[in-house]
C-alpha atoms as a PDB file:
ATOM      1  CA  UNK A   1     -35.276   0.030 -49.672  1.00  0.00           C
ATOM      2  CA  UNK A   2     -36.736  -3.015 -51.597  1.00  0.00           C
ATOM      3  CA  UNK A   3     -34.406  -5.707 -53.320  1.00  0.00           C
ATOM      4  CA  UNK A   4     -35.122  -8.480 -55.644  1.00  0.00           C
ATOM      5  CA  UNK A   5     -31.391 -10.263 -55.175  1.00  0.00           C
ATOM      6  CA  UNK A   6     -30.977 -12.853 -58.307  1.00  0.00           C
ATOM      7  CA  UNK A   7     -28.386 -16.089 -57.603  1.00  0.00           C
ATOM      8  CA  UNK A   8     -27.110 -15.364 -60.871  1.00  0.00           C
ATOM      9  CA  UNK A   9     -24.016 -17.892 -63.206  1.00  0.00           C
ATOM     10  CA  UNK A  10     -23.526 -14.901 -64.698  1.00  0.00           C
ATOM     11  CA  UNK A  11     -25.455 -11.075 -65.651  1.00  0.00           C
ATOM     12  CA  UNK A  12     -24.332  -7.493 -67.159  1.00  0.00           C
ATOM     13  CA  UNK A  13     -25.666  -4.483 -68.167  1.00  0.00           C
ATOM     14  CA  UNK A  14     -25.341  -2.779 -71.173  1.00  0.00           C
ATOM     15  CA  UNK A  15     -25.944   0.613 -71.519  1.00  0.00           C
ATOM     16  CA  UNK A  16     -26.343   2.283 -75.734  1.00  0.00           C
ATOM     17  CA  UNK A  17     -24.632  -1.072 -76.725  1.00  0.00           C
ATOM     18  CA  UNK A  18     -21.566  -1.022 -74.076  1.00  0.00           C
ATOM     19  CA  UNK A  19     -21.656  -3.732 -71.778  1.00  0.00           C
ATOM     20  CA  UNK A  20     -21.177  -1.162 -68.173  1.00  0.00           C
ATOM     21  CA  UNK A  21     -20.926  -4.305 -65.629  1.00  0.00           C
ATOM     22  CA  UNK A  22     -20.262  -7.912 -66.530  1.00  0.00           C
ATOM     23  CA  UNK A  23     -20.109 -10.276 -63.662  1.00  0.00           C
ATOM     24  CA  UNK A  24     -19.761 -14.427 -63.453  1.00  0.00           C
ATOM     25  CA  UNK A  25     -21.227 -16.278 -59.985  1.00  0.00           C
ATOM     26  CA  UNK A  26     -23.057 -14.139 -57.420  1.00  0.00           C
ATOM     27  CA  UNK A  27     -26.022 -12.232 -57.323  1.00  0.00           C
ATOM     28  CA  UNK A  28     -28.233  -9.687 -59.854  1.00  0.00           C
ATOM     29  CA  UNK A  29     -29.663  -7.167 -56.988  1.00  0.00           C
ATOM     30  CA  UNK A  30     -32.246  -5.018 -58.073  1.00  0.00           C
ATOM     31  CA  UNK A  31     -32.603  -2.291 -55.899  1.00  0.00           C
ATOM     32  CA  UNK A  32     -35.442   0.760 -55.536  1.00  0.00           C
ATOM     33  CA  UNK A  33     -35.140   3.662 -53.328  1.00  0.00           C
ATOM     34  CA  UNK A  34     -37.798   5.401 -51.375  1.00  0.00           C
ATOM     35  CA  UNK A  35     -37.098   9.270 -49.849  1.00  0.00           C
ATOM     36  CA  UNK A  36     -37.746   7.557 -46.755  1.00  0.00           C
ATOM     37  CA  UNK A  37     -34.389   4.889 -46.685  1.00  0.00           C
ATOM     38  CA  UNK A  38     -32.018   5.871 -44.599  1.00  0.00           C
ATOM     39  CA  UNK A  39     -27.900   4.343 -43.982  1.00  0.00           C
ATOM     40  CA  UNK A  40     -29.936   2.264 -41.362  1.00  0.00           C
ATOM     41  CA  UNK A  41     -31.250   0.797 -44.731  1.00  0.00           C
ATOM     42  CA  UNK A  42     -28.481   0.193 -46.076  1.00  0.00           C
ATOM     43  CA  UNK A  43     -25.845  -0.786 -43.448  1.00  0.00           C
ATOM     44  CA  UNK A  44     -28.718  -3.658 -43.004  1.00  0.00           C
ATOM     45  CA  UNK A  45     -29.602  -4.815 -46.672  1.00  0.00           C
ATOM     46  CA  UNK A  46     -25.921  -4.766 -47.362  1.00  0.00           C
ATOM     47  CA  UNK A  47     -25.142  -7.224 -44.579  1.00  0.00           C
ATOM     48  CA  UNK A  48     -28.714  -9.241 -45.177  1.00  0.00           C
ATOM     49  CA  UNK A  49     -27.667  -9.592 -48.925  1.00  0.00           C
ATOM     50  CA  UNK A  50     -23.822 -10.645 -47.941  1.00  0.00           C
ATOM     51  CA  UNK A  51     -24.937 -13.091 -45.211  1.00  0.00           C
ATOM     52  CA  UNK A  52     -27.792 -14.488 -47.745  1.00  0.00           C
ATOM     53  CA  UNK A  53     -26.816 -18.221 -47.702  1.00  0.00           C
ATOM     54  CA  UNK A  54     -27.966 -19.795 -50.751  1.00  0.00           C
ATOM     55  CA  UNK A  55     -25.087 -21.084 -52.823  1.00  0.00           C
ATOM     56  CA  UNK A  56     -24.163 -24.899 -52.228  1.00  0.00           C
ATOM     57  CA  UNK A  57     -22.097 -26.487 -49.828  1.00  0.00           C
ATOM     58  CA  UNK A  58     -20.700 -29.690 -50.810  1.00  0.00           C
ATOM     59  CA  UNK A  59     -23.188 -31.265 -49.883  1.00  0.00           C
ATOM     60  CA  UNK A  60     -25.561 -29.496 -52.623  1.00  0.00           C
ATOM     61  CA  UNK A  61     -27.232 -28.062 -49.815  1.00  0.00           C
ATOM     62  CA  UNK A  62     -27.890 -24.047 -49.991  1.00  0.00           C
ATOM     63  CA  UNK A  63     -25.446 -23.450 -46.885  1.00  0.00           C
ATOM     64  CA  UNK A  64     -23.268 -20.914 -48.133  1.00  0.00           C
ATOM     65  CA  UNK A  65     -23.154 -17.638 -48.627  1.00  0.00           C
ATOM     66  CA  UNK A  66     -21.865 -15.058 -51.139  1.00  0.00           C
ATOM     67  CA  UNK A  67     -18.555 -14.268 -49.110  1.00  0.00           C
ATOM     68  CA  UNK A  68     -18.097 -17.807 -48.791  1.00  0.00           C
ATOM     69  CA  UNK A  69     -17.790 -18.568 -52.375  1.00  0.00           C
ATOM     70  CA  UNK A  70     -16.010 -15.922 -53.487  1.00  0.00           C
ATOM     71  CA  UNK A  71     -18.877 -14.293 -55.757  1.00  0.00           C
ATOM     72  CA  UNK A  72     -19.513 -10.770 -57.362  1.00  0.00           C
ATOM     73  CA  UNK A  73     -22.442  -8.533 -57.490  1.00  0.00           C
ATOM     74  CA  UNK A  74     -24.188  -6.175 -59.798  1.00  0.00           C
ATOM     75  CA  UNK A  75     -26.316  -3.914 -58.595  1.00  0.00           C
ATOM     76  CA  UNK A  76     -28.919  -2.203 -60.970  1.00  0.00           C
ATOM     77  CA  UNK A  77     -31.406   0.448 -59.324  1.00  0.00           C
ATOM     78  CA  UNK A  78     -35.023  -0.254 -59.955  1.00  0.00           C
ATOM     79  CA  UNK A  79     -37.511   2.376 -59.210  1.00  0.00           C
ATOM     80  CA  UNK A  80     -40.331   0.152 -60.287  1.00  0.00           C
ATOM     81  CA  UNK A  81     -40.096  -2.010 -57.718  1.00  0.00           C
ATOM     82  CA  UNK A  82     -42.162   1.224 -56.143  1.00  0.00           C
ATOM     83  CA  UNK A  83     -44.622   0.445 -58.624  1.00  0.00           C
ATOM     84  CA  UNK A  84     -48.306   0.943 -57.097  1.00  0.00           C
ATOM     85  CA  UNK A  85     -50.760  -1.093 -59.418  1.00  0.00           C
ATOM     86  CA  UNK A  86     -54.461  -0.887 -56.824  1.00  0.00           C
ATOM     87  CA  UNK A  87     -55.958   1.918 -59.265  1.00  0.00           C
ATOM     88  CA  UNK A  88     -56.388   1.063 -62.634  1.00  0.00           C
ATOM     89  CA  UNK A  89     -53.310  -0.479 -65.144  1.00  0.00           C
ATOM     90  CA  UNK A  90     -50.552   1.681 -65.115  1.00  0.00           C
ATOM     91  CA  UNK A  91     -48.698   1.639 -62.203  1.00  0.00           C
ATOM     92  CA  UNK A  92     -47.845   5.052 -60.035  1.00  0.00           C
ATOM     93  CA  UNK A  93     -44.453   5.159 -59.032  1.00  0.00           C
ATOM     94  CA  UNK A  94     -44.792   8.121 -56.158  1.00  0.00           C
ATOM     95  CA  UNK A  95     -43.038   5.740 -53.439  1.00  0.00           C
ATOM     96  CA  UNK A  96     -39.868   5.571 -55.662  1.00  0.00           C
ATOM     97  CA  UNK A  97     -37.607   8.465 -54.163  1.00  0.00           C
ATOM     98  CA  UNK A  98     -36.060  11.694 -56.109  1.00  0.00           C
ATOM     99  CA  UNK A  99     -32.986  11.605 -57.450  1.00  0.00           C
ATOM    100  CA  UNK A 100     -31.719  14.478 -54.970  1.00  0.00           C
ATOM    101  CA  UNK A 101     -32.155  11.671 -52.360  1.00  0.00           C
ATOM    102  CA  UNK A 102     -31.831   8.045 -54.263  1.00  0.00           C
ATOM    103  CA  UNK A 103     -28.035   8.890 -56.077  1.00  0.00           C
ATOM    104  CA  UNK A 104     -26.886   9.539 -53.234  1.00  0.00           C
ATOM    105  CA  UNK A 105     -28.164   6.596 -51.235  1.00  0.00           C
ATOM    106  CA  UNK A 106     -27.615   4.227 -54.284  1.00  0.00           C
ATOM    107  CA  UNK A 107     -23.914   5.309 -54.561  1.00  0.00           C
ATOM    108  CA  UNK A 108     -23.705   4.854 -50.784  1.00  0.00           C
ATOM    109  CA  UNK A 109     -25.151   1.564 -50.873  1.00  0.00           C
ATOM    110  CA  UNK A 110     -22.997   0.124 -53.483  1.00  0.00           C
ATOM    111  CA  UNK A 111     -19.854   1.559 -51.244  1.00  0.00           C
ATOM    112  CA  UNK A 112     -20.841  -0.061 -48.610  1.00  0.00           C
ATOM    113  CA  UNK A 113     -21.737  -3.605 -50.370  1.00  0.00           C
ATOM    114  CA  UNK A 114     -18.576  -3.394 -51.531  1.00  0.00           C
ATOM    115  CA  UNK A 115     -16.777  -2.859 -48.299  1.00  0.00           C
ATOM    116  CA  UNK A 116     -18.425  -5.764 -47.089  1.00  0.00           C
ATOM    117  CA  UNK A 117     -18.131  -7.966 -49.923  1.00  0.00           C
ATOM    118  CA  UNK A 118     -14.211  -7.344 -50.274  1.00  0.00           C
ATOM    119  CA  UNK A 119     -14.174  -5.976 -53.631  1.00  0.00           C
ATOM    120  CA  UNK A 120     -15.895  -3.654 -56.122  1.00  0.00           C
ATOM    121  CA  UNK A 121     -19.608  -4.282 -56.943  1.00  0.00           C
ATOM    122  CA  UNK A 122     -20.530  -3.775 -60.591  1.00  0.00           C
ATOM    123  CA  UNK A 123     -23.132  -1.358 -61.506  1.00  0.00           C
ATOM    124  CA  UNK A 124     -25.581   0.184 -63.623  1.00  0.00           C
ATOM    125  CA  UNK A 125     -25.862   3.407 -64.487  1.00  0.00           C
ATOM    126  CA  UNK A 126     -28.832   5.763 -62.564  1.00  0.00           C
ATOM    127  CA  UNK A 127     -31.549   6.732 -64.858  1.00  0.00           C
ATOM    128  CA  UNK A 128     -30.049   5.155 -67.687  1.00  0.00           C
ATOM    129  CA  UNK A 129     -32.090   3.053 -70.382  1.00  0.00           C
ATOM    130  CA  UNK A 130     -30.487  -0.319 -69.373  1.00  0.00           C
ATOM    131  CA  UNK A 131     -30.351  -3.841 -70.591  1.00  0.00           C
ATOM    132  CA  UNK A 132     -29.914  -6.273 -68.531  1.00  0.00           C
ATOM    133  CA  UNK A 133     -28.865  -9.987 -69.245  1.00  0.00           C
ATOM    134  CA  UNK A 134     -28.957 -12.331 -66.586  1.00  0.00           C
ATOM    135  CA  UNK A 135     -28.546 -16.383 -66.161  1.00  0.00           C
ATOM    136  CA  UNK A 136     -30.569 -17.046 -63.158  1.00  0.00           C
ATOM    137  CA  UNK A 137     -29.038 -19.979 -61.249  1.00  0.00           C
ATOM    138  CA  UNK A 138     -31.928 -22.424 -59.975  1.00  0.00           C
ATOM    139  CA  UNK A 139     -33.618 -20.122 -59.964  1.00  0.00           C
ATOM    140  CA  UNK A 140     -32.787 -18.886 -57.066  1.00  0.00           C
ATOM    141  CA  UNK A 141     -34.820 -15.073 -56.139  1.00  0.00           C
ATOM    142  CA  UNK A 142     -35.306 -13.297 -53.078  1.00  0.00           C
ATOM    143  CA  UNK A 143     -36.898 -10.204 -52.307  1.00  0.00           C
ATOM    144  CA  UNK A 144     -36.637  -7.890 -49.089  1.00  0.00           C
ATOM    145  CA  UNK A 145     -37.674  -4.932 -48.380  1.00  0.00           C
ATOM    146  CA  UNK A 146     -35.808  -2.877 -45.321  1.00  0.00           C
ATOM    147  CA  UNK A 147     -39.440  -1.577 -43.775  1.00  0.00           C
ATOM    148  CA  UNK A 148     -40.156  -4.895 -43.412  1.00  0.00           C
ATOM    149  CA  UNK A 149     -37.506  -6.830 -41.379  1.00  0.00           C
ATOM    150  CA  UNK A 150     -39.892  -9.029 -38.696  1.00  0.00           C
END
């Protein structure tokens, strides 16, 4: 799994002019799925992303995390963060997983973020032409990728 997590004042999505998700502090997380992910994946992403300790302390040093300030989180799935660009201009997407295996493991992780967040996470909608608005706070962006934890 590969996420691009956004310290966000605020972000939605809109989906045929209908805002889907609207959320105020926390954190935009872009997510793309590869067949290979696994709920190793996302049991460790989830906590990564809810341990992630860059909102302020009073201090205005980045020393707390998510949890601690009470924040929300949309998640949006991204299959072009798959995007393979070596050969030519238009990226090849054939790392980004099927949908027989990424719903599945998108609805999953989104359970689970929200288990460990204490409340719901806001969402896109899979495969769905999506706008998204976000203000990023900072900016603050961080990307990780699951096949790559050392």
């Amino acid at each position: 799994m590969r996420a691009v997590i956004q310290r966000v004042s605020h972000a939605s999505v809109t989906i045929e002019g209908k805002v889907k998700s609207a959320i105020e502090k926390g954190f935009l997380v872009l997510v793309g799925i590869e067949n290979a992910d696994t709920e190793e994946d996302i049991q460790w992403l989830s906590k990564k992303i809810c341990g992630l300790r860059v909102f302020d302390d009073e201090n205005g040093v980045m020393n707390k995390s998510i949890m601690d300030v009470g924040g929300d989180i949309l998640v949006v799935s991204q299959f072009t963060l798959w995007a393979s660009y070596k050969k030519g201009n238009r990226p090849s997407y054939l790392r980004a997983g099927s949908h027989e295996i990424t719903i599945p493991l998108y609805e999953r992780f989104c359970t689970v973020l929200s288990e460990q967040l204490g409340h719901e996470v806001g969402t896109g909608e899979f495969g769905a032409d999506m706008k998204v608005e976000l203000l990023n706070d900072g900016p603050v962006t961080i990307c990780m990728d699951t096949k790559n934890k050392e």
